[in-house]
PDB file of N, CA and C in Angstrom:
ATOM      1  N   UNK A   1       8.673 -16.806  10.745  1.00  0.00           N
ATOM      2  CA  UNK A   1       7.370 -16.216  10.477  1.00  0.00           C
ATOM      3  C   UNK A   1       6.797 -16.894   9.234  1.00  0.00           C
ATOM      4  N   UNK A   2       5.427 -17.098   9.549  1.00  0.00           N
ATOM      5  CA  UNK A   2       5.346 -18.218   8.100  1.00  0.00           C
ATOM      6  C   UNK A   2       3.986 -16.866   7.101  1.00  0.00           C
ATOM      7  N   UNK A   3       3.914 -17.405   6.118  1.00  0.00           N
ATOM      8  CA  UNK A   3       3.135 -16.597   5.327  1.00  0.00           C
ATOM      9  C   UNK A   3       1.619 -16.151   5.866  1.00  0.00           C
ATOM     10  N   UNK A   4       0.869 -16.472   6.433  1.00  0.00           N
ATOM     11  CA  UNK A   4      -0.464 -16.347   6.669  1.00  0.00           C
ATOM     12  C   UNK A   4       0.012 -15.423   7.501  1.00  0.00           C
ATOM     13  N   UNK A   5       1.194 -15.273   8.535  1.00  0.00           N
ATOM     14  CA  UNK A   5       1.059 -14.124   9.356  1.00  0.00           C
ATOM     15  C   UNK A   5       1.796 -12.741   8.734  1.00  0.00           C
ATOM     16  N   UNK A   6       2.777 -12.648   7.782  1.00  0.00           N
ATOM     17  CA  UNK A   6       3.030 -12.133   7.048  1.00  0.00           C
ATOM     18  C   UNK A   6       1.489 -10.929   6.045  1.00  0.00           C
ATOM     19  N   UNK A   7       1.101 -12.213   5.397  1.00  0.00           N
ATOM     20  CA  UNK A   7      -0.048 -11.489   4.784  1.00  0.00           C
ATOM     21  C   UNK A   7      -0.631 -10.761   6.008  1.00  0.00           C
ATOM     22  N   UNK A   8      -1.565 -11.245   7.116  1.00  0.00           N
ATOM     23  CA  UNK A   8      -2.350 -10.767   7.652  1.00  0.00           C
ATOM     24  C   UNK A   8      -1.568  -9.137   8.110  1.00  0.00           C
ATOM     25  N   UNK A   9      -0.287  -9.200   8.568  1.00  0.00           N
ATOM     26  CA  UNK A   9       0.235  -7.930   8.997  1.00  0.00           C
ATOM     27  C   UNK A   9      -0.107  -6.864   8.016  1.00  0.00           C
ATOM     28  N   UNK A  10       0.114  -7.601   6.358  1.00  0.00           N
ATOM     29  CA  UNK A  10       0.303  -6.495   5.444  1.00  0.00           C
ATOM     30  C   UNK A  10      -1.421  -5.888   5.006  1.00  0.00           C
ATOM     31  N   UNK A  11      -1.720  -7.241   5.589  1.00  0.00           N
ATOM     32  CA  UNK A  11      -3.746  -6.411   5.760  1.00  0.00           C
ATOM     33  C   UNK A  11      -3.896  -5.376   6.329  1.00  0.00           C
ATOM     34  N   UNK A  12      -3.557  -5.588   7.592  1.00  0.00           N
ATOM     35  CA  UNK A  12      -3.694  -4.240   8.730  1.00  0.00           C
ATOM     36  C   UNK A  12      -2.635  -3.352   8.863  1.00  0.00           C
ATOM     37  N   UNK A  13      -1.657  -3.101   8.453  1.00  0.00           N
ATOM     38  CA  UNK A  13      -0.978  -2.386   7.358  1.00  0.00           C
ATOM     39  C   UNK A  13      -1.174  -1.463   6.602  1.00  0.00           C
ATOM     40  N   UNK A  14      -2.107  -2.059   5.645  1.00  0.00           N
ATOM     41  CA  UNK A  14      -3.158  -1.493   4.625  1.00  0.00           C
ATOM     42  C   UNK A  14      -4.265  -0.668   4.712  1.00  0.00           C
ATOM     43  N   UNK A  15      -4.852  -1.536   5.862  1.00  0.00           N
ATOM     44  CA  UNK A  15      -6.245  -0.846   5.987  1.00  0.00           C
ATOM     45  C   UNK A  15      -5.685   0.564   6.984  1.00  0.00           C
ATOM     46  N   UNK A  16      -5.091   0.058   8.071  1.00  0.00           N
ATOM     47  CA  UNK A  16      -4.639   0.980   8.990  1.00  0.00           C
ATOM     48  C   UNK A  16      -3.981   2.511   7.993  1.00  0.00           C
ATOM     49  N   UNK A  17      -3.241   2.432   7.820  1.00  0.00           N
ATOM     50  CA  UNK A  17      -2.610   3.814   6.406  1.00  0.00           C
ATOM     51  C   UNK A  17      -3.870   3.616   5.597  1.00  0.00           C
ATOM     52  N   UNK A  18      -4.818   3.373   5.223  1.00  0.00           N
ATOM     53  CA  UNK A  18      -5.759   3.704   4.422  1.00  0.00           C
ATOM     54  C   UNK A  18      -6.741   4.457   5.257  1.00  0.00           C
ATOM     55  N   UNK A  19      -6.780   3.700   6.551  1.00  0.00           N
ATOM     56  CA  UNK A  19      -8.134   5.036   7.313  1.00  0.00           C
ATOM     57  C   UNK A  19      -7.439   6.323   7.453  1.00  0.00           C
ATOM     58  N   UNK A  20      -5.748   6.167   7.830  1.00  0.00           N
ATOM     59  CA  UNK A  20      -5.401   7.537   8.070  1.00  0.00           C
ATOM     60  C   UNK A  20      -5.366   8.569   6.978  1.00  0.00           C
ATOM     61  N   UNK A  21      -5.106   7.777   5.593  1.00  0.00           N
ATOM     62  CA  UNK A  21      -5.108   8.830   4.330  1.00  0.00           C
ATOM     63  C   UNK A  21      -6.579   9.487   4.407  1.00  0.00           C
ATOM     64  N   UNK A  22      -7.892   8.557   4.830  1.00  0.00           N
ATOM     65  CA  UNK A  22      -9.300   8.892   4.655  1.00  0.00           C
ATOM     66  C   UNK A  22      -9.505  10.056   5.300  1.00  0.00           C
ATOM     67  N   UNK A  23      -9.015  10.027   6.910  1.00  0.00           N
ATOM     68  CA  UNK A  23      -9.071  11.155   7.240  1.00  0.00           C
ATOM     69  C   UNK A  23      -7.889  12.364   7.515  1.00  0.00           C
ATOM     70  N   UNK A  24      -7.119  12.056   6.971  1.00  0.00           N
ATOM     71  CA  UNK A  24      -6.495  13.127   6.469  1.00  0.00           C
ATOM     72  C   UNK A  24      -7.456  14.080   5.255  1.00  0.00           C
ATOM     73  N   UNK A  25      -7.512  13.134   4.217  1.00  0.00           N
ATOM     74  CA  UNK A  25      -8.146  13.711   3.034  1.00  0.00           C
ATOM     75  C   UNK A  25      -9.731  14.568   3.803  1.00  0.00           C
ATOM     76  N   UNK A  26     -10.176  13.546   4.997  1.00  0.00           N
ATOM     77  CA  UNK A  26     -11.833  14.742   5.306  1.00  0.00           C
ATOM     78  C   UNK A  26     -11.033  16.010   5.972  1.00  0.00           C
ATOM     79  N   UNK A  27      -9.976  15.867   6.746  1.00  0.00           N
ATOM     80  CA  UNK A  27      -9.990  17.020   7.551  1.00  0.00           C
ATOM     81  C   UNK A  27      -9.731  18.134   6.890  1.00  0.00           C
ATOM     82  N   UNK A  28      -8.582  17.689   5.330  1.00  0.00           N
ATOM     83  CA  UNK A  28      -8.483  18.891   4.682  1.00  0.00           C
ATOM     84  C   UNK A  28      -9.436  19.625   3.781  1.00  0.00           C
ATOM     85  N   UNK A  29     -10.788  18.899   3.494  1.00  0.00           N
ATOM     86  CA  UNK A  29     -11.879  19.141   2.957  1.00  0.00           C
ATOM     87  C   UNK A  29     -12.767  19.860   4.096  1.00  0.00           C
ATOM     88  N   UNK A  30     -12.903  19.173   4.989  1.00  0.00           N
ATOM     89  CA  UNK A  30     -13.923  19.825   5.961  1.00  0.00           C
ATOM     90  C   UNK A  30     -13.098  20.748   7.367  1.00  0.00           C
ATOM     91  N   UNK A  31     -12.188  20.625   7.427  1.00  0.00           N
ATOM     92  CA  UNK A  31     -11.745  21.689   8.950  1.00  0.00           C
ATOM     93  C   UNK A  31     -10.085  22.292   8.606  1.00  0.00           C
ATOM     94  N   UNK A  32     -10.255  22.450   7.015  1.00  0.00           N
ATOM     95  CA  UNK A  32      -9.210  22.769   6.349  1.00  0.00           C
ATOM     96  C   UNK A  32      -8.379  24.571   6.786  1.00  0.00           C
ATOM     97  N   UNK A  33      -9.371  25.142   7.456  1.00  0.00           N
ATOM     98  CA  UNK A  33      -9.257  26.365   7.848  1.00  0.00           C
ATOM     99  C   UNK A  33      -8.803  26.418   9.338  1.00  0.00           C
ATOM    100  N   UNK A  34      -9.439  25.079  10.049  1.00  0.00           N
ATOM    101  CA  UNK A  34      -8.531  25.142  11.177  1.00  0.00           C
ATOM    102  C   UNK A  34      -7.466  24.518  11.409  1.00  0.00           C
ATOM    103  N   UNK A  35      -7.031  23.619  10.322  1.00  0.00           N
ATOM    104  CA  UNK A  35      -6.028  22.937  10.244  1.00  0.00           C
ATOM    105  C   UNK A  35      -4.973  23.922   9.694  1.00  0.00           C
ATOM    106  N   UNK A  36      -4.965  24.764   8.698  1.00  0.00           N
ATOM    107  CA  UNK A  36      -4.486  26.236   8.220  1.00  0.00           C
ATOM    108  C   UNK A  36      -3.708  27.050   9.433  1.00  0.00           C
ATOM    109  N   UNK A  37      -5.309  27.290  10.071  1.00  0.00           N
ATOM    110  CA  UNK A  37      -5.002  28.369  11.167  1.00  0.00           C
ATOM    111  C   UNK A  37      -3.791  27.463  12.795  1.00  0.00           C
ATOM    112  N   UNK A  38      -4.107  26.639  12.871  1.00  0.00           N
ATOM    113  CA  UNK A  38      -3.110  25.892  13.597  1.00  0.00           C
ATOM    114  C   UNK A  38      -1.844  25.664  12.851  1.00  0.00           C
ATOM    115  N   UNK A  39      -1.434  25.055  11.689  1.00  0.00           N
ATOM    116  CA  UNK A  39       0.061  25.191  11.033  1.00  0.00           C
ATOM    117  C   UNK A  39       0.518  26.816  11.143  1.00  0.00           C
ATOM    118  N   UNK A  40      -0.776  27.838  10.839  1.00  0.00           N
ATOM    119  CA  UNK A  40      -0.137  29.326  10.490  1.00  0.00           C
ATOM    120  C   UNK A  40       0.742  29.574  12.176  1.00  0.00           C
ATOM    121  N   UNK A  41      -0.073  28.798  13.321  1.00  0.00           N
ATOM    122  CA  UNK A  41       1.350  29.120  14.727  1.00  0.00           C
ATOM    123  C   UNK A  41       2.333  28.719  14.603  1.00  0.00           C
ATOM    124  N   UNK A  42       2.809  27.791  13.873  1.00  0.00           N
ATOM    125  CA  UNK A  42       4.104  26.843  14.235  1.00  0.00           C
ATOM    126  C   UNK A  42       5.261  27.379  13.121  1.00  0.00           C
ATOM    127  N   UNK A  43       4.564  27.459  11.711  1.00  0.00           N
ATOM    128  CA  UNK A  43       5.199  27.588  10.884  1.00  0.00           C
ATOM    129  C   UNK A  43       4.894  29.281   9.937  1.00  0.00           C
ATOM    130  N   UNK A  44       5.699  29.774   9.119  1.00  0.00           N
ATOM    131  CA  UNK A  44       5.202  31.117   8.252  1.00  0.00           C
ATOM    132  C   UNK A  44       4.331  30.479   7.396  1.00  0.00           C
ATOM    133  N   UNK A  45       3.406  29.825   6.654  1.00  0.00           N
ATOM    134  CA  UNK A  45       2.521  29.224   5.416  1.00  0.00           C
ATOM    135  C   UNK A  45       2.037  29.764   5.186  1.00  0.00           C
ATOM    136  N   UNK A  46       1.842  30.749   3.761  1.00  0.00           N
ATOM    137  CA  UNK A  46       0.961  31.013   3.158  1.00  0.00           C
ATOM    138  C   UNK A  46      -0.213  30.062   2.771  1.00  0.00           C
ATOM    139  N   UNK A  47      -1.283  30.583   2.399  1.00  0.00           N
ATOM    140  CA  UNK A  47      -2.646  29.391   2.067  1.00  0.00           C
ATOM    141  C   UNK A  47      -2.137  28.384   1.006  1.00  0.00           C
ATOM    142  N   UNK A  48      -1.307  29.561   0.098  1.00  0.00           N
ATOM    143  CA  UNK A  48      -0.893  28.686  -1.457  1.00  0.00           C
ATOM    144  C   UNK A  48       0.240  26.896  -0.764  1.00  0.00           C
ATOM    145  N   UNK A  49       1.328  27.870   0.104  1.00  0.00           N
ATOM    146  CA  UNK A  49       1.503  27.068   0.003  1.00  0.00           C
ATOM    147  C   UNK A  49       1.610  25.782   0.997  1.00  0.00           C
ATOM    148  N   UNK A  50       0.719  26.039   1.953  1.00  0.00           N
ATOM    149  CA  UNK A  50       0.046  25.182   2.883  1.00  0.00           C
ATOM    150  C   UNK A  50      -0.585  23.800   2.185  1.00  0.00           C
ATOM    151  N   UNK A  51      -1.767  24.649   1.054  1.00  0.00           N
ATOM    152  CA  UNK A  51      -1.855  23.584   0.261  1.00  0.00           C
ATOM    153  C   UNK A  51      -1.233  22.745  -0.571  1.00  0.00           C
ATOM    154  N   UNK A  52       0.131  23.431  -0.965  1.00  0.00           N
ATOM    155  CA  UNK A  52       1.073  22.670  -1.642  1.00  0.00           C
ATOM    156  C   UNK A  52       1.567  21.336  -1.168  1.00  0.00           C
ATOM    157  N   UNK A  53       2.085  21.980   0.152  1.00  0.00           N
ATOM    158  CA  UNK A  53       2.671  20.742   0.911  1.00  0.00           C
ATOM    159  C   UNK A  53       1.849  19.998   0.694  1.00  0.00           C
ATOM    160  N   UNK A  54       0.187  20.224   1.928  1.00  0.00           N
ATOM    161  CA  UNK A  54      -0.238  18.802   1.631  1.00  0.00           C
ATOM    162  C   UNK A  54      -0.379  17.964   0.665  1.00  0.00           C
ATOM    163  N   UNK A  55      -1.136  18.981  -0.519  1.00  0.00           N
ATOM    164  CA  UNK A  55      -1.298  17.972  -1.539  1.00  0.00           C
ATOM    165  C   UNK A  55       0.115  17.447  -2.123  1.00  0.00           C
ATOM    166  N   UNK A  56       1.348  17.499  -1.776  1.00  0.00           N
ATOM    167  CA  UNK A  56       2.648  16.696  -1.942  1.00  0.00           C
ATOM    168  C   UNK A  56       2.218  15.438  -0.840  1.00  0.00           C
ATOM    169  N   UNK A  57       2.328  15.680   0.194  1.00  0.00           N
ATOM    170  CA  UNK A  57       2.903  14.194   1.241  1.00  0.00           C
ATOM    171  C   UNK A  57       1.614  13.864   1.104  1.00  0.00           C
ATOM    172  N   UNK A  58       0.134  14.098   0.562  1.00  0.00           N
ATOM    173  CA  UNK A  58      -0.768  12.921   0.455  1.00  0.00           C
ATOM    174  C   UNK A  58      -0.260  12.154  -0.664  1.00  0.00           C
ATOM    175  N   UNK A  59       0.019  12.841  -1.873  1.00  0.00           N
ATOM    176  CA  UNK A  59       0.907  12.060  -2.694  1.00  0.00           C
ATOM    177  C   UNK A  59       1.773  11.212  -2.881  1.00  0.00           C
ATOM    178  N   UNK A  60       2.803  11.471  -1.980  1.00  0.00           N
ATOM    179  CA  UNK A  60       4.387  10.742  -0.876  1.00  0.00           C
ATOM    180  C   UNK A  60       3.488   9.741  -0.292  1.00  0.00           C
ATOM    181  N   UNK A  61       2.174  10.048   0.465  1.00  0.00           N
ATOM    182  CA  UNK A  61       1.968   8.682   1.315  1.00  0.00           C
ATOM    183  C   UNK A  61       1.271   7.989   0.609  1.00  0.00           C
ATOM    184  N   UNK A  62      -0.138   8.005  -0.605  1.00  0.00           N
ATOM    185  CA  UNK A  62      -0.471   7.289  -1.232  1.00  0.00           C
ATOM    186  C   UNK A  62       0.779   6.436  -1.843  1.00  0.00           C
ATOM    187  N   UNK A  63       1.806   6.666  -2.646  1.00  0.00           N
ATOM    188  CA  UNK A  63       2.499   6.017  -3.258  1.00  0.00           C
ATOM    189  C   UNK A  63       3.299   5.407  -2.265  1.00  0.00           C
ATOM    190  N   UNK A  64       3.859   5.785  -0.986  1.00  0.00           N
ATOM    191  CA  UNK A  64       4.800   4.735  -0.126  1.00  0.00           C
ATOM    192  C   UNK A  64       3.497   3.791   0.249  1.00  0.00           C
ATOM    193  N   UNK A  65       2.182   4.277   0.285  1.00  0.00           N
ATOM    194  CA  UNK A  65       1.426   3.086   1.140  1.00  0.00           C
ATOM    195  C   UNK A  65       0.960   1.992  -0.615  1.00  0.00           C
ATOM    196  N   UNK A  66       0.660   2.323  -1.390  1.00  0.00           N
ATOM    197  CA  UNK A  66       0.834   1.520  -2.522  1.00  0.00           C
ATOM    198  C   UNK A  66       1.713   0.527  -2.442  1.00  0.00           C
ATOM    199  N   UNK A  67       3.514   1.237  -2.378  1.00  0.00           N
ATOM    200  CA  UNK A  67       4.144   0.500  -3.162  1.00  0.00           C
ATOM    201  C   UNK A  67       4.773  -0.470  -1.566  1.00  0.00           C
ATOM    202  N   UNK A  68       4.335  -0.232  -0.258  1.00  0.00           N
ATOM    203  CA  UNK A  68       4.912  -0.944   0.687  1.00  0.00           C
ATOM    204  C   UNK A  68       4.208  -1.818   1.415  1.00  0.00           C
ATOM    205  N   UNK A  69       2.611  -1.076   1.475  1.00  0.00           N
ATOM    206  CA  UNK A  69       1.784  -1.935   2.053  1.00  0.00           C
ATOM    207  C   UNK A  69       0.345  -2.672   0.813  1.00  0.00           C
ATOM    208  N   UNK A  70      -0.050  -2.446  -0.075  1.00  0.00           N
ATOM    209  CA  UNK A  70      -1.155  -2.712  -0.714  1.00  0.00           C
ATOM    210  C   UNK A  70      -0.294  -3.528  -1.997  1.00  0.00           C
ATOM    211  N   UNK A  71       0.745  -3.440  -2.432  1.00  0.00           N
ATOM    212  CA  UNK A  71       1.664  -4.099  -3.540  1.00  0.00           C
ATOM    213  C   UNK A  71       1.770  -5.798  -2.868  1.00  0.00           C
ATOM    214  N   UNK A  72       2.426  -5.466  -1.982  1.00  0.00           N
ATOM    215  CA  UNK A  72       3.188  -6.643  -1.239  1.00  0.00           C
ATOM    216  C   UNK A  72       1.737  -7.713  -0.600  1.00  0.00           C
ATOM    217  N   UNK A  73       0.697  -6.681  -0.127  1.00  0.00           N
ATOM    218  CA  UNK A  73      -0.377  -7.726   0.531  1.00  0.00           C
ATOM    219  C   UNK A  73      -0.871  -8.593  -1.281  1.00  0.00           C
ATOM    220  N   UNK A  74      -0.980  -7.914  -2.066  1.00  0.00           N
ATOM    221  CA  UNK A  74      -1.806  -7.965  -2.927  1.00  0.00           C
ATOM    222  C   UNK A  74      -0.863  -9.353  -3.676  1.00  0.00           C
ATOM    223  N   UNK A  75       0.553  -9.378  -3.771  1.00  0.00           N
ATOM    224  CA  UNK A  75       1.288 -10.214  -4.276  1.00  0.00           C
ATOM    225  C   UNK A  75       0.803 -11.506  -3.215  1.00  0.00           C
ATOM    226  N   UNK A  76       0.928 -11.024  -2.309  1.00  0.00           N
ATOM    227  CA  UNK A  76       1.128 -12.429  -1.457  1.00  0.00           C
ATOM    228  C   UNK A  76      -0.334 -13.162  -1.761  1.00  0.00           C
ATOM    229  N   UNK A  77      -1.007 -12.592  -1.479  1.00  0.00           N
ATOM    230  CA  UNK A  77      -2.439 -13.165  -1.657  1.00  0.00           C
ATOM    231  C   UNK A  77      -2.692 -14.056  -3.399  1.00  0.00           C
ATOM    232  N   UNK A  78      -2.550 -13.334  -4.087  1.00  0.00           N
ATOM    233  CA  UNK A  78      -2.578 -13.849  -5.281  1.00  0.00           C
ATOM    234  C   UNK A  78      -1.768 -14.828  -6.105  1.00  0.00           C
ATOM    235  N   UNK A  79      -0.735 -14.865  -5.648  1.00  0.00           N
ATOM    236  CA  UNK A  79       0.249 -15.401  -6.317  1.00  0.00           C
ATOM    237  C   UNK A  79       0.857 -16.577  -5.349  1.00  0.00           C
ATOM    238  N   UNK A  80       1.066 -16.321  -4.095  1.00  0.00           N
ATOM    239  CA  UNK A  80       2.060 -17.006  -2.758  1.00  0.00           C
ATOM    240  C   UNK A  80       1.096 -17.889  -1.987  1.00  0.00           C
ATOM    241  N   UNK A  81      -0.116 -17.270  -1.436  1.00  0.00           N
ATOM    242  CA  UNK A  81      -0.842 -18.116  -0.563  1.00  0.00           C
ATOM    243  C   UNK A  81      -1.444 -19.263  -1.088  1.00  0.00           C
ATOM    244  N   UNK A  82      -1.691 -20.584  -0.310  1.00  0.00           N
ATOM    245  CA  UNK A  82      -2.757 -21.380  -0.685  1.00  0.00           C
ATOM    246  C   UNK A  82      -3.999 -21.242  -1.196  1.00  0.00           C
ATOM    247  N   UNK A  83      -4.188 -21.954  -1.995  1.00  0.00           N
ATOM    248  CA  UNK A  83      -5.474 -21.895  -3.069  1.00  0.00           C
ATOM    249  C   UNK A  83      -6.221 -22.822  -2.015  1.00  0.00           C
ATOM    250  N   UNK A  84      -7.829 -22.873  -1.263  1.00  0.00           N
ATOM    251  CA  UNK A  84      -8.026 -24.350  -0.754  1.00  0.00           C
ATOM    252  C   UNK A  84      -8.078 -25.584  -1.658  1.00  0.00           C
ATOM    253  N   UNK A  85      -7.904 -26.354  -0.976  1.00  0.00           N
ATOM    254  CA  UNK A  85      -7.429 -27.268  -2.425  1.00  0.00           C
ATOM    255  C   UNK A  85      -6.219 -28.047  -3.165  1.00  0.00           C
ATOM    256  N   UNK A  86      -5.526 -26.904  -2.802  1.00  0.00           N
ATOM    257  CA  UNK A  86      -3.674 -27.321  -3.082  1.00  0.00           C
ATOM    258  C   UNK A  86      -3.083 -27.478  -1.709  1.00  0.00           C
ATOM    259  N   UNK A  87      -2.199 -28.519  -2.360  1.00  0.00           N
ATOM    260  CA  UNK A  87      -1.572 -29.557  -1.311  1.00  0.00           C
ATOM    261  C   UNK A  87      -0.289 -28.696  -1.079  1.00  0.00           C
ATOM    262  N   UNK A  88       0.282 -27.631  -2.298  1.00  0.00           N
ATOM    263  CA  UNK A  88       1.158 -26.960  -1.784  1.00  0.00           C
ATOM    264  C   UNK A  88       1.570 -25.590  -2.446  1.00  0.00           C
ATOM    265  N   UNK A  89       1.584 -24.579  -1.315  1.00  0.00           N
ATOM    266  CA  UNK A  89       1.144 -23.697  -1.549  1.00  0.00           C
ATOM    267  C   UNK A  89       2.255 -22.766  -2.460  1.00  0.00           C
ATOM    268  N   UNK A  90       3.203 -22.891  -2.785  1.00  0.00           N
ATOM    269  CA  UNK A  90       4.328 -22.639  -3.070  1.00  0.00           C
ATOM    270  C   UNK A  90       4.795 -23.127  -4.516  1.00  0.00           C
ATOM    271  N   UNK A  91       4.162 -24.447  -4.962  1.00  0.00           N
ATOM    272  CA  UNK A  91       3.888 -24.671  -6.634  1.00  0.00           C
ATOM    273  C   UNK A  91       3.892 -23.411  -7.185  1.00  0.00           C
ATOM    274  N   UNK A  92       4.612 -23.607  -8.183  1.00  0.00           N
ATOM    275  CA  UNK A  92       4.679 -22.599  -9.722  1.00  0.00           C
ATOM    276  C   UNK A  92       4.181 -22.820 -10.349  1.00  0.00           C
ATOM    277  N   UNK A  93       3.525 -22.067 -10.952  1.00  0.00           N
ATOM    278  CA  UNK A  93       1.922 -21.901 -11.799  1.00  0.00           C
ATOM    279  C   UNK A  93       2.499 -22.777 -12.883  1.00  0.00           C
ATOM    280  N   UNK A  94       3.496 -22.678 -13.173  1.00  0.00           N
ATOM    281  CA  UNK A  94       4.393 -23.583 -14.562  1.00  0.00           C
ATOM    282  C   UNK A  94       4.866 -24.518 -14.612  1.00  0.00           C
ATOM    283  N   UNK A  95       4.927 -25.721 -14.670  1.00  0.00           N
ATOM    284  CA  UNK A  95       6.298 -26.713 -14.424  1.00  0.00           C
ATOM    285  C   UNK A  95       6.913 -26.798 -15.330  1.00  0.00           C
ATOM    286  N   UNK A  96       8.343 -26.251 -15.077  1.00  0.00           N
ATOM    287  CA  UNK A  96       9.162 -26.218 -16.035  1.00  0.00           C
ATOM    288  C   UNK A  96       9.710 -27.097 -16.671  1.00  0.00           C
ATOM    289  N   UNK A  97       9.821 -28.516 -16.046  1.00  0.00           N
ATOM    290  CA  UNK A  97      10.127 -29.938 -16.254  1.00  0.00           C
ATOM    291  C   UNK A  97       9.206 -30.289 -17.503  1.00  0.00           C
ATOM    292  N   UNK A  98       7.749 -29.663 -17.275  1.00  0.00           N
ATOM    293  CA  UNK A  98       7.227 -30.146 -18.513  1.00  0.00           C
ATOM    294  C   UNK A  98       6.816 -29.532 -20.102  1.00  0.00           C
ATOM    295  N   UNK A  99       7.623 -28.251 -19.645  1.00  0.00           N
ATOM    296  CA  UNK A  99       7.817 -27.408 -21.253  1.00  0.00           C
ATOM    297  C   UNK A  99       8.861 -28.202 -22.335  1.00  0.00           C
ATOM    298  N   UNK A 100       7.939 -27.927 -23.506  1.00  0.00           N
ATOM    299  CA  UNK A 100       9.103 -28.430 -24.396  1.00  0.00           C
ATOM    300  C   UNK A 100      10.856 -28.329 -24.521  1.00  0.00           C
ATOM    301  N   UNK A 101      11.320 -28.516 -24.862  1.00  0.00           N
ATOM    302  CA  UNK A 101      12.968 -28.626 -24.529  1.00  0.00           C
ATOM    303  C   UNK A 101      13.208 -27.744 -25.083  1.00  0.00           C
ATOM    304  N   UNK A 102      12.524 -27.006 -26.658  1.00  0.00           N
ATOM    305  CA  UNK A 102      13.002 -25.729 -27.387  1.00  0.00           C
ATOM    306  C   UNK A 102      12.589 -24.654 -26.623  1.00  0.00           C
ATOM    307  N   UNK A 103      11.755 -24.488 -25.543  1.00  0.00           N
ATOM    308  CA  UNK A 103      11.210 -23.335 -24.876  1.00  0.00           C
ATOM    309  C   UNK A 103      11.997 -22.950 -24.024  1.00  0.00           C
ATOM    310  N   UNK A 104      12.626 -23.806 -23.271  1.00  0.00           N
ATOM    311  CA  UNK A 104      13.496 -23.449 -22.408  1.00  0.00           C
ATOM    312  C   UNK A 104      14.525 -22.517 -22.316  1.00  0.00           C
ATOM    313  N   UNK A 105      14.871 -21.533 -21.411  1.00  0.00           N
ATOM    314  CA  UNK A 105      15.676 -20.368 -21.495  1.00  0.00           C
ATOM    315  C   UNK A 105      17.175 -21.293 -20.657  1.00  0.00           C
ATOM    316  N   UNK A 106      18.133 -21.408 -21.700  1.00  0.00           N
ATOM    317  CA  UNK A 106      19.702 -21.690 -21.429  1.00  0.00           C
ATOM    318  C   UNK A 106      20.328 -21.010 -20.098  1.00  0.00           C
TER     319      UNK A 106
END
């Protein structure tokens, strides 16, 4: 698998868990009472702590979708992919060959 398809996965990845957080976040703003009244069949939930949960696993999923999908696209893009222009995409911003000899870490 080479990098361009890599990145692109972690695009749609991204965006994909980002529309679902979007509407997660409208439904509990706008049809929050029927979303309530449907958990109140399945499960005992009080209102308090109906809202608890959610506002936990939107939390749980913002941070797994951060740190799995929007971290990793965001590295690759910036740091890993081709610049147009460069002959190779994989150069280190540094060449270490040409730091002084006292800089160098032993």
């Amino acid at each position: 698998m080479n990098l361009e398809i890599l990145v692109s996965f972690l695009a749609w990845c991204t965006l994909i868990n980002l529309v679902i957080l979007i509407i997660w976040r409208l439904v509990l703003a706008f049809a929050g009472g029927w979303m309530r009244g449907m958990h109140r069949k399945w499960f005992d939930l009080s209102d308090e702590s109906f809202a608890a949960v959610h506002y936990k696993l939107l939390a749980y999923f913002k941070v797994l979708w951060v740190v799995f999908n929007l971290t990793p696209y965001l590295a690759l893009r910036l740091f890993v992919l081709e610049v147009p222009g460069d002959s190779n995409p994989l150069q280190p911003l540094v060449d270490l060959q040409q730091l002084p000899e006292n800089s160098r870490v032993a």
